[in-house]
PDB file of N, CA and C in Angstrom:
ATOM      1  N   UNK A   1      44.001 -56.284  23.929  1.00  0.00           N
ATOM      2  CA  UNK A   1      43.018 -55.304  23.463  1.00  0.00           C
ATOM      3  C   UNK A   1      41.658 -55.933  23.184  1.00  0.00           C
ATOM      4  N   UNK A   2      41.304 -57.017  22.393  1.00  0.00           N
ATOM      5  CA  UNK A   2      40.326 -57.743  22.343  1.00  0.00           C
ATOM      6  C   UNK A   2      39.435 -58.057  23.284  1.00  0.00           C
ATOM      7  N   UNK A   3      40.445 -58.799  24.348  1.00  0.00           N
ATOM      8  CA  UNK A   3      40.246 -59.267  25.494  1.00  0.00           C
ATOM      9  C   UNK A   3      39.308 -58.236  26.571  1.00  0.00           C
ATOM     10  N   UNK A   4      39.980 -56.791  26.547  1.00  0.00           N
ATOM     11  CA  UNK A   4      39.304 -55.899  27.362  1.00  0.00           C
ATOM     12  C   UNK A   4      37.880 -55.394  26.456  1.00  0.00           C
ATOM     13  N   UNK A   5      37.880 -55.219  25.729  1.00  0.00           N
ATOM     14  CA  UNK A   5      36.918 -55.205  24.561  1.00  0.00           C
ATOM     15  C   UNK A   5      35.672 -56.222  24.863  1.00  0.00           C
ATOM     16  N   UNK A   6      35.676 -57.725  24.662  1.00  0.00           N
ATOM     17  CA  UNK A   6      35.081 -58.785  25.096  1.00  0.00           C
ATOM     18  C   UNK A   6      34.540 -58.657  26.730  1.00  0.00           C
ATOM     19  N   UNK A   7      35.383 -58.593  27.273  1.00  0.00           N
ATOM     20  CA  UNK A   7      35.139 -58.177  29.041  1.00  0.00           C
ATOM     21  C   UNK A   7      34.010 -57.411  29.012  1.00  0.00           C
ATOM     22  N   UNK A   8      34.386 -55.951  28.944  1.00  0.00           N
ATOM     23  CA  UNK A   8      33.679 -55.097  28.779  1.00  0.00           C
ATOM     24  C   UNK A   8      32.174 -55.301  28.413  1.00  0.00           C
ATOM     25  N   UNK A   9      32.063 -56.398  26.991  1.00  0.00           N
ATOM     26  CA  UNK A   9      30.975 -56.381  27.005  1.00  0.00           C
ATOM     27  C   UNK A   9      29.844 -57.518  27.329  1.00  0.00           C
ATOM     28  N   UNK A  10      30.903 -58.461  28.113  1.00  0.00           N
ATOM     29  CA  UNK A  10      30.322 -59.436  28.963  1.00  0.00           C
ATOM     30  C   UNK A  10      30.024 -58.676  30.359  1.00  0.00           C
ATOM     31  N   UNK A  11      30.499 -57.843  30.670  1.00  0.00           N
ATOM     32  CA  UNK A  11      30.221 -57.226  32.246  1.00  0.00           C
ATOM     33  C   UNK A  11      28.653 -56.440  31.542  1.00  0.00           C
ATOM     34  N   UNK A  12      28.618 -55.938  30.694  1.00  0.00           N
ATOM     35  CA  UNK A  12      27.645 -55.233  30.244  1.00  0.00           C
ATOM     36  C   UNK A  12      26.198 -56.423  30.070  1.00  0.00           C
ATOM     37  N   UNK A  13      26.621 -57.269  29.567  1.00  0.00           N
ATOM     38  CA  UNK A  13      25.674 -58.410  29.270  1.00  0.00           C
ATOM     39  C   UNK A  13      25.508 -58.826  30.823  1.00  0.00           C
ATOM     40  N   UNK A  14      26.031 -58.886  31.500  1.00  0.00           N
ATOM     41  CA  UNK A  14      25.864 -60.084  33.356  1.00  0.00           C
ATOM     42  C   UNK A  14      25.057 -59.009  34.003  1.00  0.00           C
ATOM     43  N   UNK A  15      25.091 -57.270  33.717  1.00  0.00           N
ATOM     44  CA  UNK A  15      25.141 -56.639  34.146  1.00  0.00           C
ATOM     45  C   UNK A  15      23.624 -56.443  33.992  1.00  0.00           C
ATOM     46  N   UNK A  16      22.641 -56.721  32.841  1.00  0.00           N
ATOM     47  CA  UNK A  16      21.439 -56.715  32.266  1.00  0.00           C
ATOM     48  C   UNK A  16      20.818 -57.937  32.964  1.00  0.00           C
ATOM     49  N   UNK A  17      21.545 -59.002  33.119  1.00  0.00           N
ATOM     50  CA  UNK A  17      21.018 -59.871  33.007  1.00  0.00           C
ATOM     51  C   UNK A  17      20.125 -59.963  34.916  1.00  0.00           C
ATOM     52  N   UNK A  18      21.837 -59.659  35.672  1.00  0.00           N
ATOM     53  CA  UNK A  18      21.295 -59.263  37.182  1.00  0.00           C
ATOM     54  C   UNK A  18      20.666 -58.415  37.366  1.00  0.00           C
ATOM     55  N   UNK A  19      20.346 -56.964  36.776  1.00  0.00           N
ATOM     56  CA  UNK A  19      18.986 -56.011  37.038  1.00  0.00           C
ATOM     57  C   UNK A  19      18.085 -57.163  36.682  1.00  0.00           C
ATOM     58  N   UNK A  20      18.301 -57.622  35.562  1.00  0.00           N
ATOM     59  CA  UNK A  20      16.612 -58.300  35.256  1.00  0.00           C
ATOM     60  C   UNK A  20      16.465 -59.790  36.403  1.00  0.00           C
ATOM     61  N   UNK A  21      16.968 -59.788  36.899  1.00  0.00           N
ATOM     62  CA  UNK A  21      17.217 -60.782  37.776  1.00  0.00           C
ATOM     63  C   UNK A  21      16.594 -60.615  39.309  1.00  0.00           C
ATOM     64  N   UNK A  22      17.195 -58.828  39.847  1.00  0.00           N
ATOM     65  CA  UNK A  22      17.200 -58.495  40.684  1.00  0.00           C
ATOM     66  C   UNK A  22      15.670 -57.668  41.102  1.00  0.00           C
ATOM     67  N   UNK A  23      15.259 -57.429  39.509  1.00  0.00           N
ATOM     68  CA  UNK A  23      14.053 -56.827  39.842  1.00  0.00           C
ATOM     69  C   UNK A  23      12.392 -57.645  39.537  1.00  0.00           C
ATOM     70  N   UNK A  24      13.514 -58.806  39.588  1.00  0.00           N
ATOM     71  CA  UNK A  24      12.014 -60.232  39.793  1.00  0.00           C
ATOM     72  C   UNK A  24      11.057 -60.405  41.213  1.00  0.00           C
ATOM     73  N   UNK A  25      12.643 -60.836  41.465  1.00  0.00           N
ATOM     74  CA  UNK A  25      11.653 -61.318  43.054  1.00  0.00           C
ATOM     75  C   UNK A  25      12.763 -60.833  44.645  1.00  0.00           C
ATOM     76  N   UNK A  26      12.955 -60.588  45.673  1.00  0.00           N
ATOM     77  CA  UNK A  26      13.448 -60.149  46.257  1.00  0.00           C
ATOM     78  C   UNK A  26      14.310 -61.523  46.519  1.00  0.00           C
ATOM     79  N   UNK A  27      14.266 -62.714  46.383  1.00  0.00           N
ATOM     80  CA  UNK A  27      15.955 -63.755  45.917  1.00  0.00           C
ATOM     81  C   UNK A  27      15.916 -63.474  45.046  1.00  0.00           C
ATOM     82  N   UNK A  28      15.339 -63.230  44.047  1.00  0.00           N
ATOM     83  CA  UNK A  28      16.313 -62.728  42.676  1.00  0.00           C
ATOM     84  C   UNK A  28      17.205 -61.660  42.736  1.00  0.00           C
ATOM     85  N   UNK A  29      16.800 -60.776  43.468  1.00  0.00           N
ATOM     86  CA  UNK A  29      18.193 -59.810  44.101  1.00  0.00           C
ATOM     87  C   UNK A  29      19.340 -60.496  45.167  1.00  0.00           C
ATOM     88  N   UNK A  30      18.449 -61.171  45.863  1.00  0.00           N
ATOM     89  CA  UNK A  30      19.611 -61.783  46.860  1.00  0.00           C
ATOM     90  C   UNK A  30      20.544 -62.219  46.221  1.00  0.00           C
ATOM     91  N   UNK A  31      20.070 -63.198  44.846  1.00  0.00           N
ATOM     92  CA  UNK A  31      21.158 -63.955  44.117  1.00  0.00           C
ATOM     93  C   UNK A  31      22.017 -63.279  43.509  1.00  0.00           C
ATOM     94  N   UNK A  32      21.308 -61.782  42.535  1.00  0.00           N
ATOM     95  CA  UNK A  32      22.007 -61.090  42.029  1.00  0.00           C
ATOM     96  C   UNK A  32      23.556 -60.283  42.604  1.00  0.00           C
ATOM     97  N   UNK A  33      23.297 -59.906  44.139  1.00  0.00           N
ATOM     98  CA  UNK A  33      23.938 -59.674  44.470  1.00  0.00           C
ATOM     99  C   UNK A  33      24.986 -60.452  45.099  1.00  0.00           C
ATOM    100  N   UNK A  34      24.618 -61.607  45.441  1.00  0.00           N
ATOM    101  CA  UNK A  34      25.610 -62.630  45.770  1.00  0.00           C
ATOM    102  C   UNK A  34      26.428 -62.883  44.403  1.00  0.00           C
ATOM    103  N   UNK A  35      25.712 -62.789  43.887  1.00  0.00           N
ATOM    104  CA  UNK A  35      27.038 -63.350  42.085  1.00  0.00           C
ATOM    105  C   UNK A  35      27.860 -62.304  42.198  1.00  0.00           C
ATOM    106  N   UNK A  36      27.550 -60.854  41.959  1.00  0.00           N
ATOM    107  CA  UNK A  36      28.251 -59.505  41.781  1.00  0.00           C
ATOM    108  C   UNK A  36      29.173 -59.911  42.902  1.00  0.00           C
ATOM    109  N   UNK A  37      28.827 -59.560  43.946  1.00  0.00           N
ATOM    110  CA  UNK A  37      30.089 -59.850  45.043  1.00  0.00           C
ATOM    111  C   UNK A  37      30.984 -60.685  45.342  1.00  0.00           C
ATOM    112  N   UNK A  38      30.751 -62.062  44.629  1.00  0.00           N
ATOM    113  CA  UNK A  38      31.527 -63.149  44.600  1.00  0.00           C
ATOM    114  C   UNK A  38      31.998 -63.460  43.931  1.00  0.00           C
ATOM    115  N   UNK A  39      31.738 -63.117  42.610  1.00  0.00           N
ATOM    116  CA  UNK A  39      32.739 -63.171  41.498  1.00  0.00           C
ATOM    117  C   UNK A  39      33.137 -62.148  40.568  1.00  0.00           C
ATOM    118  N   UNK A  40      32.702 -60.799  41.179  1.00  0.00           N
ATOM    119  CA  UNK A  40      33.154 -59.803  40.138  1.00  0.00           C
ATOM    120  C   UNK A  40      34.241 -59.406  41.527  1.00  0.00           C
ATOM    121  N   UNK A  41      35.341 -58.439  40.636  1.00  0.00           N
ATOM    122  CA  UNK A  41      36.211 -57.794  41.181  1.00  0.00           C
ATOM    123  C   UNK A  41      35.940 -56.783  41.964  1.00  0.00           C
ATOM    124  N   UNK A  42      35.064 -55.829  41.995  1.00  0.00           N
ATOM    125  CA  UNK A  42      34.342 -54.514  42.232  1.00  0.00           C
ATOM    126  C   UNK A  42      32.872 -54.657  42.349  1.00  0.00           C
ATOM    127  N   UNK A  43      32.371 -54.049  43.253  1.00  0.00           N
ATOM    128  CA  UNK A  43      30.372 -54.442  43.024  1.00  0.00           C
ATOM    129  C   UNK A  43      30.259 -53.412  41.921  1.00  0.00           C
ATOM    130  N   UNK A  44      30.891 -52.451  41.899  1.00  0.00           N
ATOM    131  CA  UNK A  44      30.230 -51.248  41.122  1.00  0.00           C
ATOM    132  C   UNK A  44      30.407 -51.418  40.078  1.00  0.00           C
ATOM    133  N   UNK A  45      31.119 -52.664  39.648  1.00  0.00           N
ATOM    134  CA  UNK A  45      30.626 -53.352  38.180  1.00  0.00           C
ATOM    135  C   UNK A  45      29.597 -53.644  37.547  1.00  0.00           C
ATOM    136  N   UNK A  46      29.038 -54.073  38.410  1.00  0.00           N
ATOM    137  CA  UNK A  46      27.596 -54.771  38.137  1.00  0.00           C
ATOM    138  C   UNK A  46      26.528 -53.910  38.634  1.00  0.00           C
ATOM    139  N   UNK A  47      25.307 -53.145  37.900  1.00  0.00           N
ATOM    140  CA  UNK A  47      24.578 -52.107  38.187  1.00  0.00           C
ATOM    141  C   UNK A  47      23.508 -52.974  38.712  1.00  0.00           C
ATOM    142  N   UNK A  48      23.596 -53.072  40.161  1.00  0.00           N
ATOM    143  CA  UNK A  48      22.035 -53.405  40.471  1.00  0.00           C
ATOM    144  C   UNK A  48      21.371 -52.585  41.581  1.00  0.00           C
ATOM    145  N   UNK A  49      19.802 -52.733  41.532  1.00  0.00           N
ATOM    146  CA  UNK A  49      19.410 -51.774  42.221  1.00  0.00           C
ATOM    147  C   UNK A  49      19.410 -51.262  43.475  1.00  0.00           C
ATOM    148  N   UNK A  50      20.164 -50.185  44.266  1.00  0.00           N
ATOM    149  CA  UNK A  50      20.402 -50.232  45.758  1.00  0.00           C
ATOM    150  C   UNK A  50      20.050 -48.620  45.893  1.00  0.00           C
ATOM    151  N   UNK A  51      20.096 -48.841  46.769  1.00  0.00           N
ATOM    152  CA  UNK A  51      20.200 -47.335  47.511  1.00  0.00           C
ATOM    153  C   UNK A  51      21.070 -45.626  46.623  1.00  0.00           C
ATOM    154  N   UNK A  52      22.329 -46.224  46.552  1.00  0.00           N
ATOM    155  CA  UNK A  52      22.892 -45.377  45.546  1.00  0.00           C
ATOM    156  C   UNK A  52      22.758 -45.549  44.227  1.00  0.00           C
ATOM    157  N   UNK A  53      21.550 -46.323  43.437  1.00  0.00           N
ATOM    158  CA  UNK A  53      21.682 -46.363  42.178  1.00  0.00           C
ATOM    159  C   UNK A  53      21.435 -45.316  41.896  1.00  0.00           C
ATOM    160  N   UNK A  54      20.834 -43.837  42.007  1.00  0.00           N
ATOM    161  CA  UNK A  54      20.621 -43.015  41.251  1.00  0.00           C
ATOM    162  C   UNK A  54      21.731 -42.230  41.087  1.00  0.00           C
ATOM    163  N   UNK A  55      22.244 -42.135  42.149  1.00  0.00           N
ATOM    164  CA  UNK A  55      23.971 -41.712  41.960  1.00  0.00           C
ATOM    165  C   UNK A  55      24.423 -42.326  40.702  1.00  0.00           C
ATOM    166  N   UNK A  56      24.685 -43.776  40.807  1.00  0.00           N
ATOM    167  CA  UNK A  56      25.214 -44.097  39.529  1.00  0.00           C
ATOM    168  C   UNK A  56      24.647 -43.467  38.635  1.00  0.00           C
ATOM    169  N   UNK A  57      23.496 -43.796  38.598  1.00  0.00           N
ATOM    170  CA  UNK A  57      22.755 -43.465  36.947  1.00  0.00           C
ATOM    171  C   UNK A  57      23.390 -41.812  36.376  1.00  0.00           C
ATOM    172  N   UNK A  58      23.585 -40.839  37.165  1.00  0.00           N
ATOM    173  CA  UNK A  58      24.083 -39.836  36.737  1.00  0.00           C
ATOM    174  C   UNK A  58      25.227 -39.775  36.883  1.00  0.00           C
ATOM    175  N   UNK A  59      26.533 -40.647  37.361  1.00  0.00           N
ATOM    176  CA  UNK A  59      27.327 -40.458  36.513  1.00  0.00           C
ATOM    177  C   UNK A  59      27.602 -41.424  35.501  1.00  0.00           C
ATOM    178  N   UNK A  60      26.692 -42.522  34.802  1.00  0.00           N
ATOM    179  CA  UNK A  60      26.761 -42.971  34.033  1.00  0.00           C
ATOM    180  C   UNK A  60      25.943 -42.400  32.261  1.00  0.00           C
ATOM    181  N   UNK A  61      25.072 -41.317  33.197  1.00  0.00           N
ATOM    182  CA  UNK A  61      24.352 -40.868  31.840  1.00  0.00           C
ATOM    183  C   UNK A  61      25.285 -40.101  30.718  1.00  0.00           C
ATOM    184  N   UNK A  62      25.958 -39.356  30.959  1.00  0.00           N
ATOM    185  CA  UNK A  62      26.632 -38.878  29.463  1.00  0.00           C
ATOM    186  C   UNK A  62      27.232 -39.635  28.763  1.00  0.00           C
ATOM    187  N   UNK A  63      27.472 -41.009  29.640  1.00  0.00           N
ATOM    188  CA  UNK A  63      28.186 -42.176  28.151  1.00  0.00           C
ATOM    189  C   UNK A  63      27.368 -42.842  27.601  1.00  0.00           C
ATOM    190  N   UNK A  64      25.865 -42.700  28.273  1.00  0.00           N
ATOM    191  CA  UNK A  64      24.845 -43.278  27.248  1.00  0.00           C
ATOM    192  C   UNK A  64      24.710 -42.874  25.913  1.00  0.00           C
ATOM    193  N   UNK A  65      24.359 -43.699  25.022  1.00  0.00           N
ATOM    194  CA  UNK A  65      23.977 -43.714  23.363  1.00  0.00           C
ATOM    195  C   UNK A  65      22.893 -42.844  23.727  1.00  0.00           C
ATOM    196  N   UNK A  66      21.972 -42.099  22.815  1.00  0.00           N
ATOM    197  CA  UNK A  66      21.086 -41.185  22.473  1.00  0.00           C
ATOM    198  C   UNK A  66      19.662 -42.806  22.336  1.00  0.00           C
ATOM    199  N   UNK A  67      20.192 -44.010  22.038  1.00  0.00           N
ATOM    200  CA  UNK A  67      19.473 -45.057  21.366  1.00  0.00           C
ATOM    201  C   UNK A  67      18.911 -45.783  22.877  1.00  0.00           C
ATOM    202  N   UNK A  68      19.899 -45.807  24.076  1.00  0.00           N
ATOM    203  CA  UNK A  68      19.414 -46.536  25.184  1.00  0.00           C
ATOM    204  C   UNK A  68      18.285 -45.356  25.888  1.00  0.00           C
ATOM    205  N   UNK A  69      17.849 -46.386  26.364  1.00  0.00           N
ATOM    206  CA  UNK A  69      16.422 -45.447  27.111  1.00  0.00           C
ATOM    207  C   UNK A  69      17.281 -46.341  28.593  1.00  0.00           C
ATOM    208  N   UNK A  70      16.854 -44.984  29.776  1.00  0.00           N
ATOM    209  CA  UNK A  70      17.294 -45.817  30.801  1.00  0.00           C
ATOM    210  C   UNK A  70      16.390 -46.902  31.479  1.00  0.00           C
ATOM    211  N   UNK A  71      16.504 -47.717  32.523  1.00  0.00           N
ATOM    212  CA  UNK A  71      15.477 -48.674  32.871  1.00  0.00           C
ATOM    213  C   UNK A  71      14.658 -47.988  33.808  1.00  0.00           C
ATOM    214  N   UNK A  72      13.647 -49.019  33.546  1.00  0.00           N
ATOM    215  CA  UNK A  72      12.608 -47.983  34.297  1.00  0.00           C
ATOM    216  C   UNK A  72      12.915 -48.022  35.799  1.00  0.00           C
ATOM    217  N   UNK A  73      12.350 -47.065  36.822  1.00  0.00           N
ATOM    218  CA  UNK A  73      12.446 -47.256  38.150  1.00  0.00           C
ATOM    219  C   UNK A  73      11.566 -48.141  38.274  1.00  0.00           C
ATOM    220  N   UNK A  74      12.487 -49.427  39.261  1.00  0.00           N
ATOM    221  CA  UNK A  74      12.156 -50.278  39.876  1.00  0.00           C
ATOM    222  C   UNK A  74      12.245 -50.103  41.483  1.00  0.00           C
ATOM    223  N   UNK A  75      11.557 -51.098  42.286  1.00  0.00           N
ATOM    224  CA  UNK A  75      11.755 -50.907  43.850  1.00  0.00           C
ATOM    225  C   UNK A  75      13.200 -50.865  43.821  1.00  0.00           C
ATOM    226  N   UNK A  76      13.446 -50.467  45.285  1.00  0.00           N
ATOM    227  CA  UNK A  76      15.035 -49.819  45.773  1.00  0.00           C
ATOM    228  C   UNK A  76      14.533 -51.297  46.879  1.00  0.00           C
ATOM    229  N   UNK A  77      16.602 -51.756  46.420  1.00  0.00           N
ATOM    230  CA  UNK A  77      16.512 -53.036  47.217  1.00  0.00           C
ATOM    231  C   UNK A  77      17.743 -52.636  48.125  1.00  0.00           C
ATOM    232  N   UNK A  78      18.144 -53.027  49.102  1.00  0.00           N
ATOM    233  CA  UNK A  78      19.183 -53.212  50.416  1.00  0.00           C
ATOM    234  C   UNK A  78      20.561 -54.519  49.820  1.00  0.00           C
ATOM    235  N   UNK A  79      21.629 -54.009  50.111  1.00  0.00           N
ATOM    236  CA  UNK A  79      22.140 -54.606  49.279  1.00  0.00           C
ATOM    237  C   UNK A  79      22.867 -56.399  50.304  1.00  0.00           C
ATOM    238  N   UNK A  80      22.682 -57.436  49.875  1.00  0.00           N
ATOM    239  CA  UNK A  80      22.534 -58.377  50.968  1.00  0.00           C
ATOM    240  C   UNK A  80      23.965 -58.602  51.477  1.00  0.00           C
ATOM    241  N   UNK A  81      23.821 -58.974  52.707  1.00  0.00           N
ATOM    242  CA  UNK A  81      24.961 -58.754  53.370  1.00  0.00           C
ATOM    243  C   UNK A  81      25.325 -60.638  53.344  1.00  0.00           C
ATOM    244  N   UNK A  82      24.190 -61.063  53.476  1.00  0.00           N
ATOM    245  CA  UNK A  82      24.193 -62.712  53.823  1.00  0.00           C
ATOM    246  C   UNK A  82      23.221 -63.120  53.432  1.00  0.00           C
ATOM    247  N   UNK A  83      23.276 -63.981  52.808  1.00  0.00           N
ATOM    248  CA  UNK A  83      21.965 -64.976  52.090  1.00  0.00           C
ATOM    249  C   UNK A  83      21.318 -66.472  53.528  1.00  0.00           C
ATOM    250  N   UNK A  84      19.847 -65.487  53.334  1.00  0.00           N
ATOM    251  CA  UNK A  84      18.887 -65.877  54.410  1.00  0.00           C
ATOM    252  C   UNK A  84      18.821 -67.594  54.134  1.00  0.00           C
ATOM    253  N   UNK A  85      18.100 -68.207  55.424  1.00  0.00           N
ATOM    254  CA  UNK A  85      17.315 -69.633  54.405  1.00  0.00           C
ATOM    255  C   UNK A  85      18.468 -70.432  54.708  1.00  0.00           C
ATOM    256  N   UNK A  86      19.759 -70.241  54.486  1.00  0.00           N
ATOM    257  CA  UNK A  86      21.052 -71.228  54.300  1.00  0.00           C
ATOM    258  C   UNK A  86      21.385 -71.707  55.739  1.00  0.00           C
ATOM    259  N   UNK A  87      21.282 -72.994  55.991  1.00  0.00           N
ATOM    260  CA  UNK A  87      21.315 -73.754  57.402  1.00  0.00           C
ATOM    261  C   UNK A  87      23.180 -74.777  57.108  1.00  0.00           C
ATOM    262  N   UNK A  88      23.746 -74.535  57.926  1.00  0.00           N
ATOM    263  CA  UNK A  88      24.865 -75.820  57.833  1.00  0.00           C
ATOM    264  C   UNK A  88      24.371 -77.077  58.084  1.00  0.00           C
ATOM    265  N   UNK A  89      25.419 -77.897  56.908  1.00  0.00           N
ATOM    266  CA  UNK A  89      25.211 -78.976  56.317  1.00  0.00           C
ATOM    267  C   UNK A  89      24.989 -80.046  57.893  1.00  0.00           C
ATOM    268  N   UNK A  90      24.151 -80.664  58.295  1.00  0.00           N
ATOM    269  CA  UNK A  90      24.336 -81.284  59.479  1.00  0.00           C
ATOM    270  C   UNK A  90      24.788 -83.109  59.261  1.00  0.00           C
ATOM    271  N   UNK A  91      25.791 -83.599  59.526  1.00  0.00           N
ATOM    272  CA  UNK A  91      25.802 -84.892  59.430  1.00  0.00           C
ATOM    273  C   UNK A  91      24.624 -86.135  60.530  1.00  0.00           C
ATOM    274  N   UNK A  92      23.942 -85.716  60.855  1.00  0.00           N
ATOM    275  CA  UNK A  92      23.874 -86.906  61.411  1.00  0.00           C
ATOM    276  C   UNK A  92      22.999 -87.749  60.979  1.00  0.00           C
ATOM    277  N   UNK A  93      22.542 -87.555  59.367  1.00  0.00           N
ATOM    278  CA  UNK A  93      21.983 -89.314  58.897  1.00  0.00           C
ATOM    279  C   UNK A  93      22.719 -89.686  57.980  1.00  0.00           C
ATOM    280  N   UNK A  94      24.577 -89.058  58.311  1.00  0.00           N
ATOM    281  CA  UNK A  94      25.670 -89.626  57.263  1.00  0.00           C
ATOM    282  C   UNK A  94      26.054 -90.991  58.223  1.00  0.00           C
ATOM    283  N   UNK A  95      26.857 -91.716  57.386  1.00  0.00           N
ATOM    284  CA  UNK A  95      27.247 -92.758  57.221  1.00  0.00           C
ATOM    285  C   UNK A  95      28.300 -92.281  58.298  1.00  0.00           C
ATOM    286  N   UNK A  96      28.711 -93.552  59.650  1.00  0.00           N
ATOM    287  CA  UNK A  96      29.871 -92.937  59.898  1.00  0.00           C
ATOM    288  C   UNK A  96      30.654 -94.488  59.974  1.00  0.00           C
ATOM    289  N   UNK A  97      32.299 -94.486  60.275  1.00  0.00           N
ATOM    290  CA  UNK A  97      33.011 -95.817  59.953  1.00  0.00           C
ATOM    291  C   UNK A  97      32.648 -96.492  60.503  1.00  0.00           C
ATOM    292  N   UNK A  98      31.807 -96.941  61.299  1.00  0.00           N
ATOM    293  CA  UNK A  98      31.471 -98.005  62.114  1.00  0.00           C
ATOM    294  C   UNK A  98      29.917 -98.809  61.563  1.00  0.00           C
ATOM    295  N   UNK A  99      29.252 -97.945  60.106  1.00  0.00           N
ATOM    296  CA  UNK A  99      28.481 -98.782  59.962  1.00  0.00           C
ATOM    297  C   UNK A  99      28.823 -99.258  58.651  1.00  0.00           C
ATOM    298  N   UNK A 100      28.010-100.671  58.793  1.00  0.00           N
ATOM    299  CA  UNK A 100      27.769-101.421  57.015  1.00  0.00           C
ATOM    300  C   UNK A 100      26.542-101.266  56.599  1.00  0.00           C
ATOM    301  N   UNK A 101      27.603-101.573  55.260  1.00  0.00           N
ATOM    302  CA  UNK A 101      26.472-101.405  54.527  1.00  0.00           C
ATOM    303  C   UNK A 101      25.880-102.936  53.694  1.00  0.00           C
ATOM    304  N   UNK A 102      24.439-103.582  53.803  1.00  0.00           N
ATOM    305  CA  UNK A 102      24.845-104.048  53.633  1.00  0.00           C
ATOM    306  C   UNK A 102      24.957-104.749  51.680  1.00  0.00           C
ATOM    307  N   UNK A 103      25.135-105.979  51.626  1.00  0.00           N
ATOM    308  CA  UNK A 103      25.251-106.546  50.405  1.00  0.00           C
ATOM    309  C   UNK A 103      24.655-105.878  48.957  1.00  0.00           C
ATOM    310  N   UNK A 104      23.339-106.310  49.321  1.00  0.00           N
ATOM    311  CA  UNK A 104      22.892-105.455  48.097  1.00  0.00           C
ATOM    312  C   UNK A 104      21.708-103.697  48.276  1.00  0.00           C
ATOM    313  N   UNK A 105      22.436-103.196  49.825  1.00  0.00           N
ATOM    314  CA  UNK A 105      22.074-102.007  49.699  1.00  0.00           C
ATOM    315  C   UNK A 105      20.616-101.934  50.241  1.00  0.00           C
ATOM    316  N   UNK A 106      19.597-102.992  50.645  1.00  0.00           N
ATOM    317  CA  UNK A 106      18.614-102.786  51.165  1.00  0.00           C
ATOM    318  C   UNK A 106      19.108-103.696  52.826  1.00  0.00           C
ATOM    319  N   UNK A 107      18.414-103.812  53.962  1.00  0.00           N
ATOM    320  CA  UNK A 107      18.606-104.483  54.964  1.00  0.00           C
ATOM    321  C   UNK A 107      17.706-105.661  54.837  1.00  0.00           C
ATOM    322  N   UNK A 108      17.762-107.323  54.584  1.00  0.00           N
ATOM    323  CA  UNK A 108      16.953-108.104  54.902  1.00  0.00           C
ATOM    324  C   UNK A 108      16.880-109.161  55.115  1.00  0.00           C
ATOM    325  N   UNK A 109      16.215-109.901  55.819  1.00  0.00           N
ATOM    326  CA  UNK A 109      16.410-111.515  56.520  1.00  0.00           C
ATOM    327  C   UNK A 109      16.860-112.479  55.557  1.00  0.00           C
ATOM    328  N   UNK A 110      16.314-112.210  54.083  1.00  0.00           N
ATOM    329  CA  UNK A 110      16.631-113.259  52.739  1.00  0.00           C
ATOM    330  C   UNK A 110      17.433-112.286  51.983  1.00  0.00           C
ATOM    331  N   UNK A 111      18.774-112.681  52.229  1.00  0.00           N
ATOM    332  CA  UNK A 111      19.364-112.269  51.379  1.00  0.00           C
ATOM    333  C   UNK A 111      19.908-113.057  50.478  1.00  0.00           C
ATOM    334  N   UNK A 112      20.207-114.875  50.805  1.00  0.00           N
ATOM    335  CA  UNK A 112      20.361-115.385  49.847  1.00  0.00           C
ATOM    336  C   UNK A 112      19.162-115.275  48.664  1.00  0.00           C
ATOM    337  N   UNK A 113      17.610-115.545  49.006  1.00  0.00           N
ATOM    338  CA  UNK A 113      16.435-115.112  48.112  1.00  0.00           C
ATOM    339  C   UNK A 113      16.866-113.769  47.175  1.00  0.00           C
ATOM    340  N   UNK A 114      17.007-112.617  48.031  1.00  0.00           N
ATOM    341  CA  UNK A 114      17.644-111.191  47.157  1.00  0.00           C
ATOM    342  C   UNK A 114      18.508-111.851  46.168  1.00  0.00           C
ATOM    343  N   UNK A 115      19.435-112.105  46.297  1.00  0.00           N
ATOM    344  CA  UNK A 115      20.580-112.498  44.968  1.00  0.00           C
ATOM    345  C   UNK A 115      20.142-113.026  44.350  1.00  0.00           C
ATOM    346  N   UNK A 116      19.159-114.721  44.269  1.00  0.00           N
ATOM    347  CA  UNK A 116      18.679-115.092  43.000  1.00  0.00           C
ATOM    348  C   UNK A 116      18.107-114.355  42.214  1.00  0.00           C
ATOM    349  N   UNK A 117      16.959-113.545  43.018  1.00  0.00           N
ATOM    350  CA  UNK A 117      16.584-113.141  41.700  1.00  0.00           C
ATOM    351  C   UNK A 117      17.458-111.758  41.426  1.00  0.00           C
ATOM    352  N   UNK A 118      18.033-111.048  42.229  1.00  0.00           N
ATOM    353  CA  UNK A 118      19.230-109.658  41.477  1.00  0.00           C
ATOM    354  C   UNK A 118      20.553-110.842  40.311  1.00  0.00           C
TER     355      UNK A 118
END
């Protein structure tokens, strides 16, 4: 009982935090919505701004307090399908088994000189 109690009002808190998130900068929505979708159970947990938010908003208005004012209209964002910008990781200035490395991590002709003074 607690537990759903607490939930509840951590989804409510993540839920403030991604509108205010989402209505920064257009990655601040990207991100917002990447969190909602990736780690909540349901998107329609997390109220952020899309296309059907006004839907929500009316069926969320009769459980509003008389004390909340709703948020103001903000731009209407598209809800992201894939986060732009993100390139795969490419190896090729990794290390592969065939090279050394060497002694003390720089390459050079004096390396006995390097050690005295390291």
């Amino acid at each position: 009982p607690w537990l759903v109690g607490w939930w509840d009002q951590f989804k409510r808190m993540l839920n403030r935090e991604l509108t205010h998130l989402s209505e920064m900068s257009r990655s601040g929505n990207q991100v917002s919505e990447y969190i909602s979708t990736t780690f909540l159970d349901k998107q329609n947990e997390v109220d952020i701004p899309s296309p059907t938010m006004k839907d929500h908003e009316k069926q969320q208005a009769p459980r509003q307090r008389p004390s909340q004012q709703p948020p103001p209209p903000g731009p209407q964002f598209q809800p992201m399908s894939q986060i732009t910008g993100v390139k795969k990781l490419m190896h090729s200035s990794s290390l592969n088994e065939d090279s050394s490395i060497p002694r003390f991590g720089v390459k050079t002709d004096q390396e006995e000189l390097l050690a005295q003074e390291l």
